[in-house]
PDB file of N, CA and C in Angstrom:
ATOM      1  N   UNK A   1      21.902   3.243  -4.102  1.00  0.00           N
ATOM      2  CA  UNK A   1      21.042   4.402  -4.289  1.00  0.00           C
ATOM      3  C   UNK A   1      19.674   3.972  -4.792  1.00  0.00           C
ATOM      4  N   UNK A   2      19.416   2.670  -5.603  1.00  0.00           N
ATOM      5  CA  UNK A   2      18.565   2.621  -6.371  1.00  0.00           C
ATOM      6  C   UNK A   2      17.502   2.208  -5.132  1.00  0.00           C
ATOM      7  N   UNK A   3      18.007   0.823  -4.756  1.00  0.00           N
ATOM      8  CA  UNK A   3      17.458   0.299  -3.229  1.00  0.00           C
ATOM      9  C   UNK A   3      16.851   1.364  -2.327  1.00  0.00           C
ATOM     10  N   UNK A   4      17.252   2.635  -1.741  1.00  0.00           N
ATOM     11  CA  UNK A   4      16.886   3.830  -0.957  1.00  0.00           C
ATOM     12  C   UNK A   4      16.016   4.045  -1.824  1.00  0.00           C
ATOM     13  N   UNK A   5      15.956   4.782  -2.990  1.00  0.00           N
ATOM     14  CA  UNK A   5      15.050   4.531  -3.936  1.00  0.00           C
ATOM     15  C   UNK A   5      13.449   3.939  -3.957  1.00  0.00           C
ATOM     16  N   UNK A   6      13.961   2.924  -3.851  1.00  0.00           N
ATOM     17  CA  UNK A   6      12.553   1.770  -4.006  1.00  0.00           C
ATOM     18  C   UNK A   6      11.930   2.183  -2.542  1.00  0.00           C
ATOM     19  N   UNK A   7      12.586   2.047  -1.129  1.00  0.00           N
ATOM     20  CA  UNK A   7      12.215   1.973  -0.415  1.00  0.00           C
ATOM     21  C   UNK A   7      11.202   2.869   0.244  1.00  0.00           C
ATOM     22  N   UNK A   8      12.068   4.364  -0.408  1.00  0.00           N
ATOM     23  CA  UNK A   8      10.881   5.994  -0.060  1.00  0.00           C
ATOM     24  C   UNK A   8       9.760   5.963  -1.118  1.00  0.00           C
ATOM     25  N   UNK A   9       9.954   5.517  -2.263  1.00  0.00           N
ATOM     26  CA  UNK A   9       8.538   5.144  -3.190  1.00  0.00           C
ATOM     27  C   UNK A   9       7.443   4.170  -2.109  1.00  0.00           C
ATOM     28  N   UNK A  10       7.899   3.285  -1.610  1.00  0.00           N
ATOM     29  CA  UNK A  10       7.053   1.776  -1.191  1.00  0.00           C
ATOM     30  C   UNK A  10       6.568   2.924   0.259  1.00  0.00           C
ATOM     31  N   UNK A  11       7.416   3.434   1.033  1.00  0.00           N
ATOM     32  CA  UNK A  11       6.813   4.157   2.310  1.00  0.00           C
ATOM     33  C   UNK A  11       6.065   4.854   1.844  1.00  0.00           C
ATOM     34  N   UNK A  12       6.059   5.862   0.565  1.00  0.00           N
ATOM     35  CA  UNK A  12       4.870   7.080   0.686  1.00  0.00           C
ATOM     36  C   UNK A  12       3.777   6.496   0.062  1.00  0.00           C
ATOM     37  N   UNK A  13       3.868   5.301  -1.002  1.00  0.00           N
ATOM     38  CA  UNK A  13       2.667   4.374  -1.305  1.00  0.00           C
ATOM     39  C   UNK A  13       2.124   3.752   0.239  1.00  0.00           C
ATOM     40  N   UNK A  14       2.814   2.906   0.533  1.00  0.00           N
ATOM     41  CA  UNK A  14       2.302   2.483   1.940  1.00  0.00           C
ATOM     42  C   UNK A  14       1.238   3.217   2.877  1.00  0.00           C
ATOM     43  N   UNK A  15       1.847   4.902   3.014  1.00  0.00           N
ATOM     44  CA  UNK A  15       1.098   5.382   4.202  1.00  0.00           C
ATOM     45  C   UNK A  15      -0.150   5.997   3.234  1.00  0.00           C
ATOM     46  N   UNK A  16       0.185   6.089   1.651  1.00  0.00           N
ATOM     47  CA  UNK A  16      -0.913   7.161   1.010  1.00  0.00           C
ATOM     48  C   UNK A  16      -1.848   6.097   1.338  1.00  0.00           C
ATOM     49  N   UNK A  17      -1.506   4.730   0.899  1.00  0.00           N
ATOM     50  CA  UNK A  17      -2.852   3.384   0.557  1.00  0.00           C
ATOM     51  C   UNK A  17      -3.234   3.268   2.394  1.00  0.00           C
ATOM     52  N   UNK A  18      -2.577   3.568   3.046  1.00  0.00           N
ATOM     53  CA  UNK A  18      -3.559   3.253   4.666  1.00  0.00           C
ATOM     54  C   UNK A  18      -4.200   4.512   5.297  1.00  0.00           C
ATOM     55  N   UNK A  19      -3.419   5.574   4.980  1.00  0.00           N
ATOM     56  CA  UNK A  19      -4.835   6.990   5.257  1.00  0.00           C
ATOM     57  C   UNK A  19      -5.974   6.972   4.316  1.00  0.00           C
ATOM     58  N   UNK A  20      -5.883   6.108   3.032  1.00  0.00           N
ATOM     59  CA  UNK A  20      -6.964   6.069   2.428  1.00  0.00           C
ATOM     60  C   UNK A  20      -7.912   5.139   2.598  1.00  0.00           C
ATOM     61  N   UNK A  21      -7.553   4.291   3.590  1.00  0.00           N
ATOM     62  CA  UNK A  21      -8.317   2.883   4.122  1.00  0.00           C
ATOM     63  C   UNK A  21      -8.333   3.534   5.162  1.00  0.00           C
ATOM     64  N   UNK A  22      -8.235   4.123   5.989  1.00  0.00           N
ATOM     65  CA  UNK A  22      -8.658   4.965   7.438  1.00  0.00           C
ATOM     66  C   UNK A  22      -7.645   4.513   8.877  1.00  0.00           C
ATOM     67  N   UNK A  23      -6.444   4.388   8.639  1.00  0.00           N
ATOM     68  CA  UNK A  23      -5.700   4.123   9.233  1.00  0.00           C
ATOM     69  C   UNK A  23      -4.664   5.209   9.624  1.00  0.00           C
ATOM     70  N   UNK A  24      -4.907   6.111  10.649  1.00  0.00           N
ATOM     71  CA  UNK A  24      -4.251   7.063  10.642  1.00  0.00           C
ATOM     72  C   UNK A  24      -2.594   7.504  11.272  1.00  0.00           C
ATOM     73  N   UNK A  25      -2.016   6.490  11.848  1.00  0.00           N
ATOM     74  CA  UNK A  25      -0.731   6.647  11.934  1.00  0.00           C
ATOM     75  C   UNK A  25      -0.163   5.198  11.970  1.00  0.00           C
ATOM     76  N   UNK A  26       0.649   5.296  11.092  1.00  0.00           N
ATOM     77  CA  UNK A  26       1.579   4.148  10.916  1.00  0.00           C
ATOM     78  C   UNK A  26       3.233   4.482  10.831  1.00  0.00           C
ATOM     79  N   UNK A  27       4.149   3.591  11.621  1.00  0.00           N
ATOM     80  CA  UNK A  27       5.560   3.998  11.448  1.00  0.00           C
ATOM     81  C   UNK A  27       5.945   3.785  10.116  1.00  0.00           C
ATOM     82  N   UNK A  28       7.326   3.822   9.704  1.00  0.00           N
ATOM     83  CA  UNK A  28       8.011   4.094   8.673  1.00  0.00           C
ATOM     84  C   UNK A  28       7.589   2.464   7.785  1.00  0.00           C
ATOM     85  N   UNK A  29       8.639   1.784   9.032  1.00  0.00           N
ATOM     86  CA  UNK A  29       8.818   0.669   8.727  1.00  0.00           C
ATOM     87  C   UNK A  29       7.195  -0.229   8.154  1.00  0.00           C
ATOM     88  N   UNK A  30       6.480   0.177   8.634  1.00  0.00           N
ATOM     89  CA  UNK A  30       5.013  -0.488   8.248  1.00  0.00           C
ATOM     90  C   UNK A  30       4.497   0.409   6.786  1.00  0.00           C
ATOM     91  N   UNK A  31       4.825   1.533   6.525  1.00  0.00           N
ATOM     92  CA  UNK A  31       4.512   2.073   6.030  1.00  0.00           C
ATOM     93  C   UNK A  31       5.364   1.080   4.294  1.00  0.00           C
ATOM     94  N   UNK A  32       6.513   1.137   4.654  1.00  0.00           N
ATOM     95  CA  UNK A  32       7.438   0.031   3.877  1.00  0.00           C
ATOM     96  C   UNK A  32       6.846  -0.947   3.483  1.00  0.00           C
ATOM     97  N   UNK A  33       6.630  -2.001   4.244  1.00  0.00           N
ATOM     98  CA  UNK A  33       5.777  -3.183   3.972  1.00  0.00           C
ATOM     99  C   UNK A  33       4.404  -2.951   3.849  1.00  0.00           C
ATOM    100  N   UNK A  34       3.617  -1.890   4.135  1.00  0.00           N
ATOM    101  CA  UNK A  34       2.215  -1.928   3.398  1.00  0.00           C
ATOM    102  C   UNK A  34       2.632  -1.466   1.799  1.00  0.00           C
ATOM    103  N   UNK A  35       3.803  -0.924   1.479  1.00  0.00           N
ATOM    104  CA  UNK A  35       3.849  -0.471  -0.138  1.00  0.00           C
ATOM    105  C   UNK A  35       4.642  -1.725  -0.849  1.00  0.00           C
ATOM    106  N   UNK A  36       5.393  -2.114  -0.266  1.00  0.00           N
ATOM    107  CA  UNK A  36       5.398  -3.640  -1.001  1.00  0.00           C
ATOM    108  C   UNK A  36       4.604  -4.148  -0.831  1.00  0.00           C
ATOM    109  N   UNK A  37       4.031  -4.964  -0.078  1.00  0.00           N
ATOM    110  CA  UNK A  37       2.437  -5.610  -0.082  1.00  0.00           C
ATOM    111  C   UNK A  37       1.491  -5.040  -1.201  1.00  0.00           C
ATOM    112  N   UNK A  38       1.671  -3.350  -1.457  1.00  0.00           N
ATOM    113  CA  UNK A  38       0.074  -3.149  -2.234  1.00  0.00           C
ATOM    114  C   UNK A  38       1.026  -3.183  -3.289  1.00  0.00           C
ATOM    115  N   UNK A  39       2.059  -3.106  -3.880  1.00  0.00           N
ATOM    116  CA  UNK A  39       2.291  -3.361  -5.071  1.00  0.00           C
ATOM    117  C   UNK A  39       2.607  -4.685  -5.449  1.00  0.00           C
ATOM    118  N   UNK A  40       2.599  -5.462  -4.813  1.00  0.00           N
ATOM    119  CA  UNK A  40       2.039  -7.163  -5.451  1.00  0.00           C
ATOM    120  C   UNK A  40       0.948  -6.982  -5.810  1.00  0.00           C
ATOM    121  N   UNK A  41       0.328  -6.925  -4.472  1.00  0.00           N
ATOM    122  CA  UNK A  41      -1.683  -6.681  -4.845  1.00  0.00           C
ATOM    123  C   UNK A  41      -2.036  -6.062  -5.641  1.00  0.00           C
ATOM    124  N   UNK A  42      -1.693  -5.116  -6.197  1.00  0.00           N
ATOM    125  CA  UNK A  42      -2.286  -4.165  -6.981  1.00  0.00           C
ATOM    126  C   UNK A  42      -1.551  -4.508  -8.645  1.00  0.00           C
ATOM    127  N   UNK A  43       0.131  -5.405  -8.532  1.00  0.00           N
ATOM    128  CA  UNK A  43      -0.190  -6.016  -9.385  1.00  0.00           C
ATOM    129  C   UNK A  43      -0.873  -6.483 -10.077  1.00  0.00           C
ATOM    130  N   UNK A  44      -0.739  -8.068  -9.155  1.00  0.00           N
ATOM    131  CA  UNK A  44      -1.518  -8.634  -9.868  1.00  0.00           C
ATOM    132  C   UNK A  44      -3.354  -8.164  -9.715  1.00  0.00           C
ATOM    133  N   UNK A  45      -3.862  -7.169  -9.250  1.00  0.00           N
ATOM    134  CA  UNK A  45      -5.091  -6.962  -9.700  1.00  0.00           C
ATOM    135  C   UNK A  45      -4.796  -6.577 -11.095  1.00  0.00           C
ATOM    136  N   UNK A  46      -4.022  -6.001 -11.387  1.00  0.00           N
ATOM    137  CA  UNK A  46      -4.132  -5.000 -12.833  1.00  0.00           C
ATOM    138  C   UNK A  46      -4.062  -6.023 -13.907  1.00  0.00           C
ATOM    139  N   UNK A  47      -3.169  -6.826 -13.610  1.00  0.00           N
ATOM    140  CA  UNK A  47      -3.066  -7.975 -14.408  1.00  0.00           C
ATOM    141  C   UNK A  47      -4.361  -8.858 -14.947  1.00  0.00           C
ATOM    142  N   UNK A  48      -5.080  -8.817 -13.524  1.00  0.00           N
ATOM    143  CA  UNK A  48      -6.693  -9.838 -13.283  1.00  0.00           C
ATOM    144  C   UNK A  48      -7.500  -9.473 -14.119  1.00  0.00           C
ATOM    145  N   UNK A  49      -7.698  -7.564 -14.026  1.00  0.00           N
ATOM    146  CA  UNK A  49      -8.448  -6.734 -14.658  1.00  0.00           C
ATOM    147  C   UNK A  49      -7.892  -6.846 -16.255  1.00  0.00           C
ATOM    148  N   UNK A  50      -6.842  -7.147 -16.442  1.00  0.00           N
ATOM    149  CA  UNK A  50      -6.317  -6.582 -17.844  1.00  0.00           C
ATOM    150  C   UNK A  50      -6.488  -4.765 -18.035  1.00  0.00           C
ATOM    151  N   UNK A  51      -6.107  -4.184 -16.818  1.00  0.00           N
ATOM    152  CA  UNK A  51      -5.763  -2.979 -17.211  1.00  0.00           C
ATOM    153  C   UNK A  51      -3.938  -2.813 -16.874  1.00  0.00           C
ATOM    154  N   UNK A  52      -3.701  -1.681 -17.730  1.00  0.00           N
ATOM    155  CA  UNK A  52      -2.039  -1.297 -17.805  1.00  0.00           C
ATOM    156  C   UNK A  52      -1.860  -0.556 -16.583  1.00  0.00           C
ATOM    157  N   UNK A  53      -0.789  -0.771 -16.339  1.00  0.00           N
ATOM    158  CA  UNK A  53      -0.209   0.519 -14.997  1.00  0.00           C
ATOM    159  C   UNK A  53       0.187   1.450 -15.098  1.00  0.00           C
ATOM    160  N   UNK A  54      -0.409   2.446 -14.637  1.00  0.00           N
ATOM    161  CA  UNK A  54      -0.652   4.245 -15.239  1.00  0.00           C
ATOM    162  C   UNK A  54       0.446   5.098 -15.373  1.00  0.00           C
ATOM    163  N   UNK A  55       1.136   4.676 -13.482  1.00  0.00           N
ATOM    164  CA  UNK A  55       1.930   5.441 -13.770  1.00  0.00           C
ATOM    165  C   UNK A  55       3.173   4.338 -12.882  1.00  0.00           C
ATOM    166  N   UNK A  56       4.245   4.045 -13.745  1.00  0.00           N
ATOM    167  CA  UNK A  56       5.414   3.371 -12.809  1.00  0.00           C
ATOM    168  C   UNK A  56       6.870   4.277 -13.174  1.00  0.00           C
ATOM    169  N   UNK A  57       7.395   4.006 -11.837  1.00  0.00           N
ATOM    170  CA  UNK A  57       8.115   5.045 -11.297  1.00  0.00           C
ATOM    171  C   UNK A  57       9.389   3.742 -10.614  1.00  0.00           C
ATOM    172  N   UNK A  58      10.966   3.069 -11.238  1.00  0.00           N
ATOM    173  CA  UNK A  58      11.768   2.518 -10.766  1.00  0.00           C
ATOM    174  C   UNK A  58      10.772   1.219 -10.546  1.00  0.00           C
ATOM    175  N   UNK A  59      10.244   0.605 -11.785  1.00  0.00           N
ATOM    176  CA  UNK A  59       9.306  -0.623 -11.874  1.00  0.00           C
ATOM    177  C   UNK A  59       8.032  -1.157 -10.804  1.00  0.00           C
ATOM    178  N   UNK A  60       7.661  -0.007 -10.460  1.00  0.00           N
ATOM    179  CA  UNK A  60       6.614  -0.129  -8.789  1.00  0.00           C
ATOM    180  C   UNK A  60       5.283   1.036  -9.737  1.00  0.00           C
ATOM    181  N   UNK A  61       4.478   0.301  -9.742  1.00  0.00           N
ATOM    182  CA  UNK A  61       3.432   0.513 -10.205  1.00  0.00           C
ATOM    183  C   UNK A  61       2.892   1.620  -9.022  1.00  0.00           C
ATOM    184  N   UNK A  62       2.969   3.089  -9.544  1.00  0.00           N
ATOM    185  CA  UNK A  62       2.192   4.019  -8.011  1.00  0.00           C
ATOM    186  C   UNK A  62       1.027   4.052  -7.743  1.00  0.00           C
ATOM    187  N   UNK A  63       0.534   3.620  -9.041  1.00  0.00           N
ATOM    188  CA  UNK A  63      -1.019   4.032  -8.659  1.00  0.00           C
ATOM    189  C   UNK A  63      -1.785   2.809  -7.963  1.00  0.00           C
ATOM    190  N   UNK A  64      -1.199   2.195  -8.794  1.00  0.00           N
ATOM    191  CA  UNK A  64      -1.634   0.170  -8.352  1.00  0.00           C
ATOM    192  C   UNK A  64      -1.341  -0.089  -6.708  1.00  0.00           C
ATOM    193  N   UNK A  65      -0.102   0.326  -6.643  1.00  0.00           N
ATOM    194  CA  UNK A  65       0.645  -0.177  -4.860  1.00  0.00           C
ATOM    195  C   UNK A  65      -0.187   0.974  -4.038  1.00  0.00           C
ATOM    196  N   UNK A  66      -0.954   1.988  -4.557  1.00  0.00           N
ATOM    197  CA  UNK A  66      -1.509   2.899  -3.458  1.00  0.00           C
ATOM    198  C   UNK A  66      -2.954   2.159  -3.381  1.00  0.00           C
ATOM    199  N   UNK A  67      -3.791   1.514  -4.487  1.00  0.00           N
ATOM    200  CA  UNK A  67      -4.995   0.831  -4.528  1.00  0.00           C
ATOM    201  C   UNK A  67      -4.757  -0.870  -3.635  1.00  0.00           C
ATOM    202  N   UNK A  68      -3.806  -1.200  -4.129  1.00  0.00           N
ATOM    203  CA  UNK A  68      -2.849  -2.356  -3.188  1.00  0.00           C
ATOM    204  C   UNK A  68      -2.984  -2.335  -1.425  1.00  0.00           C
ATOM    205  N   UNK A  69      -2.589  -1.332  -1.379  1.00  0.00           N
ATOM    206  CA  UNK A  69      -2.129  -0.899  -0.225  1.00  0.00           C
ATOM    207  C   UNK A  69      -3.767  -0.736   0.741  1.00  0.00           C
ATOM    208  N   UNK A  70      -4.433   0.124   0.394  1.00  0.00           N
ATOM    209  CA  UNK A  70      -5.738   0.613   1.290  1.00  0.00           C
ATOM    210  C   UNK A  70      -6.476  -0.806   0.499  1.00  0.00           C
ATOM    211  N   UNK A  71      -6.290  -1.382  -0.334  1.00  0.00           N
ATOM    212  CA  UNK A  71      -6.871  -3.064   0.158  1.00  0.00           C
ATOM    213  C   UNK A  71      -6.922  -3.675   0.965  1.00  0.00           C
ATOM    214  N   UNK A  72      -4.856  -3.802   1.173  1.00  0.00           N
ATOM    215  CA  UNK A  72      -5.176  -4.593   2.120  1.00  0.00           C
ATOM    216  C   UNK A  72      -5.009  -4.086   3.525  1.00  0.00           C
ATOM    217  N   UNK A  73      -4.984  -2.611   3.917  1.00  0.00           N
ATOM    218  CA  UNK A  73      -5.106  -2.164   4.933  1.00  0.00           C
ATOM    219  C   UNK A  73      -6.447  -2.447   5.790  1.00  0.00           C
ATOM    220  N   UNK A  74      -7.721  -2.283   4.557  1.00  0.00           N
ATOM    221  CA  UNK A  74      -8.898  -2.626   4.752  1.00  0.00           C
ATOM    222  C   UNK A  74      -9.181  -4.440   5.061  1.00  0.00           C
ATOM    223  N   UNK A  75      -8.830  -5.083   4.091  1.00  0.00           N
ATOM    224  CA  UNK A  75      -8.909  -6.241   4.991  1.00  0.00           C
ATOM    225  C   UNK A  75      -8.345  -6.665   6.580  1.00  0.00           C
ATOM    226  N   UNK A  76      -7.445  -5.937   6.393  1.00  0.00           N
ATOM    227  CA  UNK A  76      -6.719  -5.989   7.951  1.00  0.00           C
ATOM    228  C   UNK A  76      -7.902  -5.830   8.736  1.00  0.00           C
ATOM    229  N   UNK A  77      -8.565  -4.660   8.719  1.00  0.00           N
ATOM    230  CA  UNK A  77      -9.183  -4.000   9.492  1.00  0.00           C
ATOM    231  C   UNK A  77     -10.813  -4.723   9.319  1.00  0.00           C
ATOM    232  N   UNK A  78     -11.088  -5.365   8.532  1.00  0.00           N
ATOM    233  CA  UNK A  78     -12.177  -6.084   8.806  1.00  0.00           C
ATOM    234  C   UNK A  78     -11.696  -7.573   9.449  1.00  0.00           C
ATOM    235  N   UNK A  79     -10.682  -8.247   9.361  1.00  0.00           N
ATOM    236  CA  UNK A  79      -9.905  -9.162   9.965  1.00  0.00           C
ATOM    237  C   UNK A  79     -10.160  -9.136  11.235  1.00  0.00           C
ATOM    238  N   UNK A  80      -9.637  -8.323  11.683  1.00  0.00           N
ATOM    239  CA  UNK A  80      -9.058  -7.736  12.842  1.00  0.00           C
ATOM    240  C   UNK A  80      -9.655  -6.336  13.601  1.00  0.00           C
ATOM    241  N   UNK A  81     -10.873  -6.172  13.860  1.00  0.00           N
ATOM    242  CA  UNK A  81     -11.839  -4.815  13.832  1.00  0.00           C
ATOM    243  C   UNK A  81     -11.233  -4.181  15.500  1.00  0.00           C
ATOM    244  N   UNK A  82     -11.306  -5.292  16.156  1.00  0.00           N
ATOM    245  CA  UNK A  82     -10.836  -4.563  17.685  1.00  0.00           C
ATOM    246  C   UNK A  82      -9.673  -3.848  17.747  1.00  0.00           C
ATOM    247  N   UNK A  83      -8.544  -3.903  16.765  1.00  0.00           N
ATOM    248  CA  UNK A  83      -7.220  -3.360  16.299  1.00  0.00           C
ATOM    249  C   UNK A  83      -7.435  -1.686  15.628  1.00  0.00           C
ATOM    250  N   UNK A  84      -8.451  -2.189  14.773  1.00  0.00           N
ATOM    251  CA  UNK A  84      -8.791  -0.724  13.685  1.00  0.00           C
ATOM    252  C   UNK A  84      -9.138   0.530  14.715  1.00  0.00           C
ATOM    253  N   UNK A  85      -9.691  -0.049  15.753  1.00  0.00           N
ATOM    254  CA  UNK A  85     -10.656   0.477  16.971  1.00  0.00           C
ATOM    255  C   UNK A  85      -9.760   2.149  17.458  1.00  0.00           C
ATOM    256  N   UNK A  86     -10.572   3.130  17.674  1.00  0.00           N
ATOM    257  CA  UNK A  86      -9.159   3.867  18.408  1.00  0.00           C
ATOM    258  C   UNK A  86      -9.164   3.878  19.820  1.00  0.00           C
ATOM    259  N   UNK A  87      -8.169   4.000  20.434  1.00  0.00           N
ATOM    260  CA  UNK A  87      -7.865   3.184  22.401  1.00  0.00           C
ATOM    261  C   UNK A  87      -8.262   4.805  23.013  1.00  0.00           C
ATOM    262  N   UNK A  88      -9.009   4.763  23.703  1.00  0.00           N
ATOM    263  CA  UNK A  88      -9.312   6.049  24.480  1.00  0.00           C
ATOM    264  C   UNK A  88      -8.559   6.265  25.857  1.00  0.00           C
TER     265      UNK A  88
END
């Protein structure tokens, strides 16, 4: 239960941190791994910064993994710009 858990926290971080980097549809599964991804990142930023994590919810920092997240959605997308692109 706890695992299911973690996983619907990390998806709705995931998709909040990539509509906020301008990425407008992403599946589940990506949505998953962009919220683990931004909650490393947004870890250890908080850590870098020496600020505390605002609000954690089953040890996943929400606010951090949503700033995490449209990080590195945004680097993606400067990475990789012909991808960000929308296909007409």
């Amino acid at each position: 239960m706890s695992f299911l858990v973690l996983l619907i926290i990390a998806a709705i971080c995931g998709s909040i941190g990539a509509s906020i980097a301008g990425r407008s549809s992403s599946g589940c599964l990506s949505s998953i791994v962009l919220g683990f991804i931004g909650a490393l990142i947004g870890s250890w930023l908080s850590r870098e910064l020496a600020v505390p994590d605002w609000f954690v919810f089953h040890r996943i920092p929400i606010v951090w993994s949503i700033i995490g997240a449209a990080l590195f959605v945004a680097a993606l997308g400067i990475l990789n710009p012909s991808h960000s692109k929308k296909r007409r």
